[in-house]
N, C-alpha and C. Protein backbone atom coordinates (compact mmCIF):
# COMPACT_ATOMS: atom_id res chain seq x y z
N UNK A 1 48.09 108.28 93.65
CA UNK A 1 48.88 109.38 94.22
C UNK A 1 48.03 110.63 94.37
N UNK A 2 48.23 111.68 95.42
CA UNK A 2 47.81 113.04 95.35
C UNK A 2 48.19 113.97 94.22
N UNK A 3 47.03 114.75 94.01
CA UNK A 3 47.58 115.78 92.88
C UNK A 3 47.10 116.75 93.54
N UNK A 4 47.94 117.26 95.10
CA UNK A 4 47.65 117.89 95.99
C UNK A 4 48.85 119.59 95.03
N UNK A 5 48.07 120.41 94.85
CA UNK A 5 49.07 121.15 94.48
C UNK A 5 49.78 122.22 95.74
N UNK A 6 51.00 122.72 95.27
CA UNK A 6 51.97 122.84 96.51
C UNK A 6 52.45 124.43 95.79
N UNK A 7 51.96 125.57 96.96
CA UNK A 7 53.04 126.75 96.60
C UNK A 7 54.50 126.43 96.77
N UNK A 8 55.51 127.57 96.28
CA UNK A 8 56.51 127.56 96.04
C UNK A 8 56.95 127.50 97.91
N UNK A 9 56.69 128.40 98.96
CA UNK A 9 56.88 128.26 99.87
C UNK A 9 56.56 126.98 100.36
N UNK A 10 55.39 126.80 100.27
CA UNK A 10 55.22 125.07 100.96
C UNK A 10 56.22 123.90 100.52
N UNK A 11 56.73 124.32 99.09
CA UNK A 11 57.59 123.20 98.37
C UNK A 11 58.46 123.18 99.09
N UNK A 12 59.12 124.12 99.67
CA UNK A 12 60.52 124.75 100.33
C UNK A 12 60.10 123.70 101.43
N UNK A 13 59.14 124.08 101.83
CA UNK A 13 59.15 123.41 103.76
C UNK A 13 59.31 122.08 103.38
N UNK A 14 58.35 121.44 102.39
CA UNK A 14 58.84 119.98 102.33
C UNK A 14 59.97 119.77 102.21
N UNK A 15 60.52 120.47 101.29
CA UNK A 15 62.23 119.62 100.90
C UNK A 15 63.21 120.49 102.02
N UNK A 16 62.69 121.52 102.58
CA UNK A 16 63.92 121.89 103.73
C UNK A 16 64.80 122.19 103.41
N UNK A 17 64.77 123.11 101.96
CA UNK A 17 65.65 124.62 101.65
C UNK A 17 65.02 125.29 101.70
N UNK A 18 65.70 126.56 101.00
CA UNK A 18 64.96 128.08 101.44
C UNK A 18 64.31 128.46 99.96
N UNK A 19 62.87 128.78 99.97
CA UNK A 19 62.34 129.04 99.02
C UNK A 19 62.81 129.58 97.70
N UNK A 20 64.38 130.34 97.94
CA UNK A 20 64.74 130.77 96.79
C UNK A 20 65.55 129.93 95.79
N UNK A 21 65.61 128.54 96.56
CA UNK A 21 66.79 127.69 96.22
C UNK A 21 65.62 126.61 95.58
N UNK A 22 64.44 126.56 95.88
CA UNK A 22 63.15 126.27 94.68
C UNK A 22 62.82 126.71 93.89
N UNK A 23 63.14 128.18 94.04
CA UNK A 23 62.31 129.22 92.75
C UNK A 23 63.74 128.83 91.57
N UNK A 24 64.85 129.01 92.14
CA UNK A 24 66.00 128.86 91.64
C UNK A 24 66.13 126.94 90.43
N UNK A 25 65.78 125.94 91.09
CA UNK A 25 65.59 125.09 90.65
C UNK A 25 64.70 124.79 89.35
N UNK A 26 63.13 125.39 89.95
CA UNK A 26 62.28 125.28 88.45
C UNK A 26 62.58 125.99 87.82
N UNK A 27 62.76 127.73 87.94
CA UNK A 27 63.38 128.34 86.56
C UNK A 27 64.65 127.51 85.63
N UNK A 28 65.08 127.00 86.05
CA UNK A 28 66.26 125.93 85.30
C UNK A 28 65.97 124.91 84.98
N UNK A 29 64.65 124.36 85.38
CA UNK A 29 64.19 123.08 84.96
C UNK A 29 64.61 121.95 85.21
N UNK A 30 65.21 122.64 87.26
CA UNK A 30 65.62 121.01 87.73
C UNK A 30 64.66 120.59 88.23
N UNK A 31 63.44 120.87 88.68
CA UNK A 31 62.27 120.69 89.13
C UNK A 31 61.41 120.67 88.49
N UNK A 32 59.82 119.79 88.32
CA UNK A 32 58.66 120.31 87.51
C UNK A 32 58.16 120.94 88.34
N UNK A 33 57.52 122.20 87.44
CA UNK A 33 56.83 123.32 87.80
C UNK A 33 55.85 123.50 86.65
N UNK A 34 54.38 124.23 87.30
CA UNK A 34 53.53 124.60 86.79
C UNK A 34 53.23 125.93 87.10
N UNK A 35 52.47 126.75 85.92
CA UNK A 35 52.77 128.38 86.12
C UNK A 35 50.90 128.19 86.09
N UNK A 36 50.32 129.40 86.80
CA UNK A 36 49.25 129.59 87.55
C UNK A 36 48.76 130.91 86.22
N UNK A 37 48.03 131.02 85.42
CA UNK A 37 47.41 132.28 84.76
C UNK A 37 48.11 133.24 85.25
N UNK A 38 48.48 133.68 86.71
CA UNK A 38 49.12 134.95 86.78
C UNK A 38 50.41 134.99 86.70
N UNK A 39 50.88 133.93 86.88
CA UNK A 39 52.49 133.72 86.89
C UNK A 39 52.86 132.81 87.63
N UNK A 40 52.20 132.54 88.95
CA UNK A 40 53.22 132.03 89.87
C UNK A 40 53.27 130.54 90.08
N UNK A 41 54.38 130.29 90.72
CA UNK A 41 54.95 128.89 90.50
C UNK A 41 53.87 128.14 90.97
N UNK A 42 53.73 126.06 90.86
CA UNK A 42 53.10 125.80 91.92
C UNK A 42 53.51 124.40 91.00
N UNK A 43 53.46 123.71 92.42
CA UNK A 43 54.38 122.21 92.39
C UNK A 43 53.19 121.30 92.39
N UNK A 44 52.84 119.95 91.90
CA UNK A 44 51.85 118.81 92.26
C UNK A 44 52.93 117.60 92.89
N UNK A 45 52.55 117.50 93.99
CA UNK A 45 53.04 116.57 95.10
C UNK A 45 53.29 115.44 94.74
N UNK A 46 52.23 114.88 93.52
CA UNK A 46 52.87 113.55 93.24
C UNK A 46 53.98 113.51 92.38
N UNK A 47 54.29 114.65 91.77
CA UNK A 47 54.98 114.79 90.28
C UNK A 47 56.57 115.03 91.22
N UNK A 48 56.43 115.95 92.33
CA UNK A 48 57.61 116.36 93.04
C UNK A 48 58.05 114.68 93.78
N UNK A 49 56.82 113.79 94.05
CA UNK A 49 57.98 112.39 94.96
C UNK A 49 58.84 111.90 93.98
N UNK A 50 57.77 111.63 92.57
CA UNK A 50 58.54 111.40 91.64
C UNK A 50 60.01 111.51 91.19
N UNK A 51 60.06 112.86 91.06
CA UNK A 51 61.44 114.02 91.21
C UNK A 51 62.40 113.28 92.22
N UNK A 52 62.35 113.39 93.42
CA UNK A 52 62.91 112.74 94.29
C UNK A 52 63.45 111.62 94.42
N UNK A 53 62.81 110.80 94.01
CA UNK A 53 63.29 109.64 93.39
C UNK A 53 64.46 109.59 92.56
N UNK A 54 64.24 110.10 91.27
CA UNK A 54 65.09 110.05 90.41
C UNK A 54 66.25 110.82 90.97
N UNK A 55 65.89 111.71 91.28
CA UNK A 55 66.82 112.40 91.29
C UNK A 55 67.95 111.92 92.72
N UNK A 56 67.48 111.22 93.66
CA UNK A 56 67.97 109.98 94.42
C UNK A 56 68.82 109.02 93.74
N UNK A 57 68.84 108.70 92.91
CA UNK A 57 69.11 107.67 92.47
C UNK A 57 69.99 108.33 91.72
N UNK A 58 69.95 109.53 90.84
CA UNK A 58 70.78 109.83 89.91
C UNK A 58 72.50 109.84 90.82
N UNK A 59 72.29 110.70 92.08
CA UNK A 59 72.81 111.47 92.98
C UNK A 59 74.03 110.14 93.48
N UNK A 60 73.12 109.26 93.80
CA UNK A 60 73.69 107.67 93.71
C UNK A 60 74.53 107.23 92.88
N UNK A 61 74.07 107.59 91.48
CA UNK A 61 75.12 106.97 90.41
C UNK A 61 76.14 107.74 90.24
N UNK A 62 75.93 109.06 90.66
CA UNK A 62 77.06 110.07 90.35
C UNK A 62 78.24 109.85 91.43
N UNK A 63 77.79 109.23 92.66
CA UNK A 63 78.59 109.38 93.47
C UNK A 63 79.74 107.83 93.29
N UNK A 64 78.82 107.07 92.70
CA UNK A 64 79.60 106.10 92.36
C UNK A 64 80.71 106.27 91.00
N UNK A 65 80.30 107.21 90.15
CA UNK A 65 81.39 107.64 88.96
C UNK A 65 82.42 108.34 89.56
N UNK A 66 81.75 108.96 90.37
CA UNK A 66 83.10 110.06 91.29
C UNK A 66 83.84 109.37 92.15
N UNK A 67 84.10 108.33 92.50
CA UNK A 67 84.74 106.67 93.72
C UNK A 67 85.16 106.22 92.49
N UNK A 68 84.42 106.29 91.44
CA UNK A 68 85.37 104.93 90.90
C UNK A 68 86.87 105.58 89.67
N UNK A 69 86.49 106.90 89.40
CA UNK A 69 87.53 107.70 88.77
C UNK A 69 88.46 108.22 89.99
N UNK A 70 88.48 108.79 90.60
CA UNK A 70 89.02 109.11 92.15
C UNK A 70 90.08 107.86 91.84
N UNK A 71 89.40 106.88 92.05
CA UNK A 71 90.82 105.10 92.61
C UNK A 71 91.16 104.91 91.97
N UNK A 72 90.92 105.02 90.50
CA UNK A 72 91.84 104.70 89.24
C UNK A 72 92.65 105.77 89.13
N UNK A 73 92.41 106.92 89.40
CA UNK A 73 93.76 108.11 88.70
C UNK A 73 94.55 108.37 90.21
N UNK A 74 93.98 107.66 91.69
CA UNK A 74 94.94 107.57 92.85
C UNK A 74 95.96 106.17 92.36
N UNK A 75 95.44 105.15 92.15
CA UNK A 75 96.22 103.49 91.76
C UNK A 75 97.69 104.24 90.55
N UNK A 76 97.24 104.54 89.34
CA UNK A 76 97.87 105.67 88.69
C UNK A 76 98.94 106.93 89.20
N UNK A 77 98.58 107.80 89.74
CA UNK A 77 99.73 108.41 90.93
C UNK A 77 100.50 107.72 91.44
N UNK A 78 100.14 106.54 92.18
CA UNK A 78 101.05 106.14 92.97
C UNK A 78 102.03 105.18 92.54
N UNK A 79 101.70 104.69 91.12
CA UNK A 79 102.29 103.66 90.68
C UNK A 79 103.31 104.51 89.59
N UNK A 80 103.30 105.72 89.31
CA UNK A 80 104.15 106.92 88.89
C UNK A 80 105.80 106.99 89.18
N UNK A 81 105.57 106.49 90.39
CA UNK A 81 107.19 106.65 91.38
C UNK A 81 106.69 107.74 92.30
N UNK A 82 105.76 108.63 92.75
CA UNK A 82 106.21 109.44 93.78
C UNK A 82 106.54 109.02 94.77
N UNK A 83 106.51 107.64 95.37
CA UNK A 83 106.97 107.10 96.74
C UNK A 83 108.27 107.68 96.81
N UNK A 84 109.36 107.72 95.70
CA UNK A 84 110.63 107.55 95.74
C UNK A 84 110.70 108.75 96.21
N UNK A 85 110.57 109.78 95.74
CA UNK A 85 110.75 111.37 96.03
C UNK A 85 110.43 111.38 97.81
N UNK A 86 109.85 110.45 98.64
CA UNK A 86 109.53 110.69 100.22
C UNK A 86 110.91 110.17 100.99
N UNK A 87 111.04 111.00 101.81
CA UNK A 87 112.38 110.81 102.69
C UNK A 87 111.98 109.82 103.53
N UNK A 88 110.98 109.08 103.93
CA UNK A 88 110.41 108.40 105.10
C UNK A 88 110.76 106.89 104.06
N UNK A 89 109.93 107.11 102.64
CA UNK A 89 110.74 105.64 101.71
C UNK A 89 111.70 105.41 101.79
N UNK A 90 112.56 105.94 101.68
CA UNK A 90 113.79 106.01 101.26
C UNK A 90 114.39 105.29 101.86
N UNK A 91 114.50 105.17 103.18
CA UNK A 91 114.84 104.38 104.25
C UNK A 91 114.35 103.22 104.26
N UNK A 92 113.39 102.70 103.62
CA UNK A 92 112.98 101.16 103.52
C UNK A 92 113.68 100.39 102.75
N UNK A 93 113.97 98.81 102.87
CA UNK A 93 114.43 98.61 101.93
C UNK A 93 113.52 97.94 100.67
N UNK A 94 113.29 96.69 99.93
CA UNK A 94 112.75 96.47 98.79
C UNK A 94 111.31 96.14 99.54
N UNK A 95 111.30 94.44 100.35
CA UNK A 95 110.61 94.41 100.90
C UNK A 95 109.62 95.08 101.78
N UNK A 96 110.25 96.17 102.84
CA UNK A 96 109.61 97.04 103.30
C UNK A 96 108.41 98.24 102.23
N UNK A 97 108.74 98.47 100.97
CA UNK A 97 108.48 99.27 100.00
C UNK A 97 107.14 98.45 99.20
N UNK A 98 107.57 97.35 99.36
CA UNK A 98 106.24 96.48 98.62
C UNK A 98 105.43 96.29 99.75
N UNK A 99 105.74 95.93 101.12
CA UNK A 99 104.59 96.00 102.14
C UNK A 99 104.06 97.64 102.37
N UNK A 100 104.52 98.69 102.06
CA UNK A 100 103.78 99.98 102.16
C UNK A 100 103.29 100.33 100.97
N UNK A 101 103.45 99.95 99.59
CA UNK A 101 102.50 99.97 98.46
C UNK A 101 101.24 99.06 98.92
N UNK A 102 101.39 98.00 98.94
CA UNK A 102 100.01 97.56 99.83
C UNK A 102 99.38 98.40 100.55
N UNK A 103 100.12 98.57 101.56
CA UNK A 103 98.99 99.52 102.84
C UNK A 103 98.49 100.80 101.50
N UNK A 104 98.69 100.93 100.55
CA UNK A 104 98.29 102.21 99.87
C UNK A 104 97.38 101.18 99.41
N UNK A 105 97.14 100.19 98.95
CA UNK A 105 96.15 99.45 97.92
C UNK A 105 95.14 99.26 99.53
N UNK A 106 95.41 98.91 100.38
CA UNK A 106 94.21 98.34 101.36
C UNK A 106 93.60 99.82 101.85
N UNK A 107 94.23 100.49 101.89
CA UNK A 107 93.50 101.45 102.41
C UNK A 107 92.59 102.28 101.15
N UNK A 108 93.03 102.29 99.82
CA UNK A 108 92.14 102.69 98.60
C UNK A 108 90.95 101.74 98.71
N UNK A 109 90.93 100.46 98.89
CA UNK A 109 89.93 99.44 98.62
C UNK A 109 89.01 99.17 99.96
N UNK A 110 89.79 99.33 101.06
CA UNK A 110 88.68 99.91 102.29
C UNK A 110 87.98 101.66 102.23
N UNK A 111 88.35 102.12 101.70
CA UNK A 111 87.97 103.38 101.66
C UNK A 111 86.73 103.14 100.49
N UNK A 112 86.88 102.72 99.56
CA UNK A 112 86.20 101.90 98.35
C UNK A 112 85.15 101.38 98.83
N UNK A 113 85.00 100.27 99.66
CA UNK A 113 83.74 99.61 99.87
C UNK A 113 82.85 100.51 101.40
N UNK A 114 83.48 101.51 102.03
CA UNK A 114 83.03 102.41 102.83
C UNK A 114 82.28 103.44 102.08
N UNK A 115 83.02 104.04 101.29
CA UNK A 115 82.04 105.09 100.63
C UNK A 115 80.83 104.17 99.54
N UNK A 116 81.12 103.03 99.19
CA UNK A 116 80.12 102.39 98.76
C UNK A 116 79.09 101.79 98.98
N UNK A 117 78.95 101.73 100.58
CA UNK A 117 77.94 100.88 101.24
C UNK A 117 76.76 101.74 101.36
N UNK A 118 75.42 101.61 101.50
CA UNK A 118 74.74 102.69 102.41
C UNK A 118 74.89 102.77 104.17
N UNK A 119 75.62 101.87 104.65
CA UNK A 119 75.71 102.03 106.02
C UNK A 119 77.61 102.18 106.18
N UNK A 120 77.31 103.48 107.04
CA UNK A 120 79.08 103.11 107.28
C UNK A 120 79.13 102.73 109.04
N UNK A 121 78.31 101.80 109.46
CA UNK A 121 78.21 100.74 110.78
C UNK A 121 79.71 100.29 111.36
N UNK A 122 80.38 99.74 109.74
CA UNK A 122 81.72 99.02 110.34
C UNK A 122 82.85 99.70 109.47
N UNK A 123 82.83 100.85 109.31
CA UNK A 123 83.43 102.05 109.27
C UNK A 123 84.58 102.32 109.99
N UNK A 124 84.52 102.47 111.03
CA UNK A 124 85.36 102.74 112.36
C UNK A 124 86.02 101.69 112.71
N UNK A 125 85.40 100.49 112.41
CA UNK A 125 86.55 99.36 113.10
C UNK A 125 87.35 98.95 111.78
N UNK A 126 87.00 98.92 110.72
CA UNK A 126 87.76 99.21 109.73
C UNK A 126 89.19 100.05 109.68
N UNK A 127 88.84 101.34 109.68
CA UNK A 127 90.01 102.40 110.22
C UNK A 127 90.62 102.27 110.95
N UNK A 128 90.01 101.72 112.34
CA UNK A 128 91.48 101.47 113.05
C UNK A 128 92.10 100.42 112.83
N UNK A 129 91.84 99.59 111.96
CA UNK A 129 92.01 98.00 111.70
C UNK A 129 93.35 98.46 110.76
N UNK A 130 92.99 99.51 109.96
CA UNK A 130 94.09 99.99 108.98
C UNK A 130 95.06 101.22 109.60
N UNK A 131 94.86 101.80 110.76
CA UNK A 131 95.83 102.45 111.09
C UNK A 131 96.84 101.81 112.17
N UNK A 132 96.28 100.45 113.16
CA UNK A 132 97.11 99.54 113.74
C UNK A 132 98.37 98.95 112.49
N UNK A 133 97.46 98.78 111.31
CA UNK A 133 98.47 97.84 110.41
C UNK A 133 99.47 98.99 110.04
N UNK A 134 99.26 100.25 109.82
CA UNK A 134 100.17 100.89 108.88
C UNK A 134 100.99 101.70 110.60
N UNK A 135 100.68 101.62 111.85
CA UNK A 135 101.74 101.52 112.74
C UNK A 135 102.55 100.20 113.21
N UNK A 136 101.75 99.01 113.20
CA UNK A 136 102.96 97.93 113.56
C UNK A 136 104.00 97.93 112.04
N UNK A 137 103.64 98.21 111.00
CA UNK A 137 104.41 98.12 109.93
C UNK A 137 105.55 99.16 109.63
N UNK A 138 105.05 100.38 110.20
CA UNK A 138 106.18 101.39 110.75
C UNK A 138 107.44 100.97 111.55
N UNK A 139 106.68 100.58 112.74
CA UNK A 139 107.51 100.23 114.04
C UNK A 139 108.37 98.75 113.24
N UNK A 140 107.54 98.08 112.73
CA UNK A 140 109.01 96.65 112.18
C UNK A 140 109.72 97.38 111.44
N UNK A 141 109.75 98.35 110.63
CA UNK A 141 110.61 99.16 109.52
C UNK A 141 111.59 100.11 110.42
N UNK A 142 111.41 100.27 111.23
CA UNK A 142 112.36 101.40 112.71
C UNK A 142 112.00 102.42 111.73
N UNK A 143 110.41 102.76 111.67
CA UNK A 143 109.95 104.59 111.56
C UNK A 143 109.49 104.75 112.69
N UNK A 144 110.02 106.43 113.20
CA UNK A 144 109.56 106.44 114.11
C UNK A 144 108.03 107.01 113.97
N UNK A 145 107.17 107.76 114.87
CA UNK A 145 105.29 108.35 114.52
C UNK A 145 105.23 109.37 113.64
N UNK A 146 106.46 110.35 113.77
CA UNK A 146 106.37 111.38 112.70
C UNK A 146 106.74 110.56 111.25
N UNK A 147 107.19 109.96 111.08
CA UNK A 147 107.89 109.31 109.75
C UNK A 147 106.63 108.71 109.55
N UNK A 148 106.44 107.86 110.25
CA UNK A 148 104.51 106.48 110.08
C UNK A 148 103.40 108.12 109.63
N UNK A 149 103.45 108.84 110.44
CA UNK A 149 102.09 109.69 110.19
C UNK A 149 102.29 110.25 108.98
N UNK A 150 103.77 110.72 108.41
CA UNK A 150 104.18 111.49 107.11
C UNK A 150 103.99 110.45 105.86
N UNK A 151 104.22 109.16 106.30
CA UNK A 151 103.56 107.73 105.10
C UNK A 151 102.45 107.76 104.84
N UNK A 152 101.66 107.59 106.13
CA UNK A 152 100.15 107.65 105.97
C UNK A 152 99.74 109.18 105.09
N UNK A 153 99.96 109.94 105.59
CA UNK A 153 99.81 111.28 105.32
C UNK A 153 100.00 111.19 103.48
N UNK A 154 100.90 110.61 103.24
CA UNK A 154 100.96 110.86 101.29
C UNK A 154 100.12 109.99 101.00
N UNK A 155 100.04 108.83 101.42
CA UNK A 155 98.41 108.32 100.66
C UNK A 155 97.70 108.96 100.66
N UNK A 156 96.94 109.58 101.70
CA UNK A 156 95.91 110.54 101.95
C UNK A 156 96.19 111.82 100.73
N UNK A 157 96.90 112.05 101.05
CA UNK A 157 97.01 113.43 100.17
C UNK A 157 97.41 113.02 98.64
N UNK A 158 97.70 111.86 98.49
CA UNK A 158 97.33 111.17 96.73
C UNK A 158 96.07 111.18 96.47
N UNK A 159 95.25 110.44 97.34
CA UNK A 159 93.91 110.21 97.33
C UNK A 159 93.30 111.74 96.70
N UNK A 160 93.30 112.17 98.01
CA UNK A 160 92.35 113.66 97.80
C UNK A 160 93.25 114.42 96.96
N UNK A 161 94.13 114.54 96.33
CA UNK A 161 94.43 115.39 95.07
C UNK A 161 93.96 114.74 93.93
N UNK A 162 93.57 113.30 93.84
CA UNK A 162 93.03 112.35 92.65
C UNK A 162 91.61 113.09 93.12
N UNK A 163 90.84 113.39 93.90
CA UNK A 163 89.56 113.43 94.34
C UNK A 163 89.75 115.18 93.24
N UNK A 164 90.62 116.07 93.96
CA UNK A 164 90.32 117.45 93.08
C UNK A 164 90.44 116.96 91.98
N UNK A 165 91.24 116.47 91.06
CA UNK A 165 91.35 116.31 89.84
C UNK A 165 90.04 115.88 89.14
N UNK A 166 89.33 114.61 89.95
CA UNK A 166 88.08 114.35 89.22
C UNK A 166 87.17 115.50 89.49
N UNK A 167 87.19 116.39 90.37
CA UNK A 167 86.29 117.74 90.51
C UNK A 167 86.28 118.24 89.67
N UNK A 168 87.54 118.52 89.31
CA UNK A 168 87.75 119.55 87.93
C UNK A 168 86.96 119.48 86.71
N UNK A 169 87.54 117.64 86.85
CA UNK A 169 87.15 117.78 85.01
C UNK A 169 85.70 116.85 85.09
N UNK A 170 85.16 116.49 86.21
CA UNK A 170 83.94 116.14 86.05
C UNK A 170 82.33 116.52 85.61
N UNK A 171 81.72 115.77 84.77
CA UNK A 171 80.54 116.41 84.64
C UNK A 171 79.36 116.62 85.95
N UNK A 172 79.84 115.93 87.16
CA UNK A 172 78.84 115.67 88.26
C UNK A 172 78.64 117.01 89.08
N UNK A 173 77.48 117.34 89.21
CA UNK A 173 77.57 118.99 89.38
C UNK A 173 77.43 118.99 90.83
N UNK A 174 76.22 117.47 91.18
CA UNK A 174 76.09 118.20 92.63
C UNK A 174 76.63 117.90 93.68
N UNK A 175 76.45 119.76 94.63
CA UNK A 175 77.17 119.84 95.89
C UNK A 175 76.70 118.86 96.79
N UNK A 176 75.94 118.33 96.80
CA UNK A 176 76.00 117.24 97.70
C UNK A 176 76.47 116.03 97.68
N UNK A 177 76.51 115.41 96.22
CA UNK A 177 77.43 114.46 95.73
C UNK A 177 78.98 114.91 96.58
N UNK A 178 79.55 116.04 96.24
CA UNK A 178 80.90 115.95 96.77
C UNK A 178 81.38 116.56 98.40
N UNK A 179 80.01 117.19 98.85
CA UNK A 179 80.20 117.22 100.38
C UNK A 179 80.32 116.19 100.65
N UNK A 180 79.32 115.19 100.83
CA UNK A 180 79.43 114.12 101.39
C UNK A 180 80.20 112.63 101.00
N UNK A 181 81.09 113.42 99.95
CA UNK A 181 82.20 112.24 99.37
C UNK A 181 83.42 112.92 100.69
N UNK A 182 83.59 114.23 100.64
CA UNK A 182 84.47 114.50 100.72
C UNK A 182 84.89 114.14 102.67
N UNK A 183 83.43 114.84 103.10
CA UNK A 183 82.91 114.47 104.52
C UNK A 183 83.22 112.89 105.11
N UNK A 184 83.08 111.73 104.08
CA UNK A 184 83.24 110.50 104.89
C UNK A 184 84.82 110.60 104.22
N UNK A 185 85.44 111.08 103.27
CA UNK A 185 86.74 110.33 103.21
C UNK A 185 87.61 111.24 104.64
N UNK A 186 87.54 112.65 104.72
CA UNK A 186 88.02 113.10 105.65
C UNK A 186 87.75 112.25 107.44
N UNK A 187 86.66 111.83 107.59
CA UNK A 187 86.23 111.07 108.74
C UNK A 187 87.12 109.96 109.03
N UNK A 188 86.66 109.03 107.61
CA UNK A 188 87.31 107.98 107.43
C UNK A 188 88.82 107.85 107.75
N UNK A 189 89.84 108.48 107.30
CA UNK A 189 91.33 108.79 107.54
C UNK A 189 91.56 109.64 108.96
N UNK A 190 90.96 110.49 108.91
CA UNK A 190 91.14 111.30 110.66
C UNK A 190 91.42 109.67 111.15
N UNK A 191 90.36 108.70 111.30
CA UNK A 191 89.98 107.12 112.33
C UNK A 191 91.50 106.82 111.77
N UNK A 192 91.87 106.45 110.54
CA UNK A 192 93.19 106.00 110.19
C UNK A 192 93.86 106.53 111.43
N UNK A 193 94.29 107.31 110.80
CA UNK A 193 95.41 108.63 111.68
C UNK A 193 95.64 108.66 112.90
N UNK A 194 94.54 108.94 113.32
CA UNK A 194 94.32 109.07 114.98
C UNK A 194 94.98 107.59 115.51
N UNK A 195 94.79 106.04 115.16
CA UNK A 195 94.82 105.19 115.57
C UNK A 195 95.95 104.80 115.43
N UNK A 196 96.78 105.43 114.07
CA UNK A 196 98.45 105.78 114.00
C UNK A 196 99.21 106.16 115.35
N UNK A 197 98.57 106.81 115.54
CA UNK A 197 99.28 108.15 116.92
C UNK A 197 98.91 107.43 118.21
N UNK A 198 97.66 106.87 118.48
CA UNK A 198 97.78 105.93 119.40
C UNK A 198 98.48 104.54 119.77
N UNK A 199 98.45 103.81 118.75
CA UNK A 199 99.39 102.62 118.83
C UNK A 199 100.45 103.28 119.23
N UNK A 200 101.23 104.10 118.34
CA UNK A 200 102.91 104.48 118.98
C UNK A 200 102.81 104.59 120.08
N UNK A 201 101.95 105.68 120.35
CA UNK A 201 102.00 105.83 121.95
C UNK A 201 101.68 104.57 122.91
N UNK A 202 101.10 103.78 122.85
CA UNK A 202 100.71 102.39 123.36
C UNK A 202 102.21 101.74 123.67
N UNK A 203 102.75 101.78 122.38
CA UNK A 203 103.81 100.87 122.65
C UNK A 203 105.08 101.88 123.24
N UNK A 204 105.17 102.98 123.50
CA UNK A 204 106.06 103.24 123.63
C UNK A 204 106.11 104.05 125.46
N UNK A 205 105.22 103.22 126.12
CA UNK A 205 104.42 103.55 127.43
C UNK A 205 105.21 102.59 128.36
């Protein structure tokens, strides 16, 4: 490896933040850093791929603790009774109620192996695969799109209130861990949703 040493500015250009968000890092000792006789910072290139690495990988595992607490305290919510409290349930009868607890389990467990993959390739045909099912399952139940989108809509919003909750009390600090949790689940459901609102309209043409 190189033991090419790297100012604090040059470190910046490699990793493509802003130098203060490096200086900011080694004083805290998320970075190795070496101090120069006069003071100033300075990085060795092989020691920083290193860094990267791990710290890749950590970023990885965190994101997988944060998916897998998320679906256990959403499975939990929903198995609570709040269905009952929705005016759109209410109207189903037994059968209908056990086929829309499902659509809450398929869409947790597709959402599950999406945020788990490194490629989200079949992502999209997924989503609409699950927003066709949770509109023909509307339409056999006589809901009409506002009632289907307000169903869909409380999974979603179980989900991502299980998602704040693990924010809260989680030890996983980084912002990028939960941008980009938060970024594909929002993507992910918009594709739901959207494909909700189209079927109705399809069939009702």
């Amino acid at each position: 490896m190189s033991s090419e040493w790297l100012s604090l500015s040059e470190m910046a250009e490699e990793l493509g933040v802003h130098p203060s968000t490096i200086r900011n890092w080694a004083d805290h000792g998320r970075i190795p850093v070496h101090r120069t006789p006069g003071g100033h910072r300075r990085f060795r290139r092989d020691e920083v791929m290193l860094w990267q690495q791990a710290d890749q990988a950590s970023t990885a595992s965190e994101a997988q603790l944060v998916i897998k607490n998320a679906l256990t305290r959403t499975r939990f919510q929903i198995s609570e009774g709040a269905l009952t409290n929705q005016s759109w349930y209410k109207k189903l009868d037994i059968d209908a109620r056990q086929q829309y607890r499902q659509s809450g389990r398929s869409l947790l467990q597709a959402l599950n192996a999406y945020l788990s993959s490194e490629s989200g390739s079949s992502a999209d045909a997924e989503a609409r695969a699950l927003g066709y099912e949770y509109a023909i399952r509307a339409r056999r139940y006589n809901l009409n799109i506002m009632e289907a989108t307000q169903a869909f809509l409380f999974f979603r919003s179980t989900l991502l209130d299980a998602m704040y909750g693990v924010y809260e009390a989680a030890s996983v600090q980084s912002p990028l861990v939960w941008s980009n949790l938060f970024r594909r689940i929002t993507a992910f459901t918009d594709s739901v949703m959207l494909t909700i609102m189209e079927t109705f309209t399809a069939f009702d043409r």
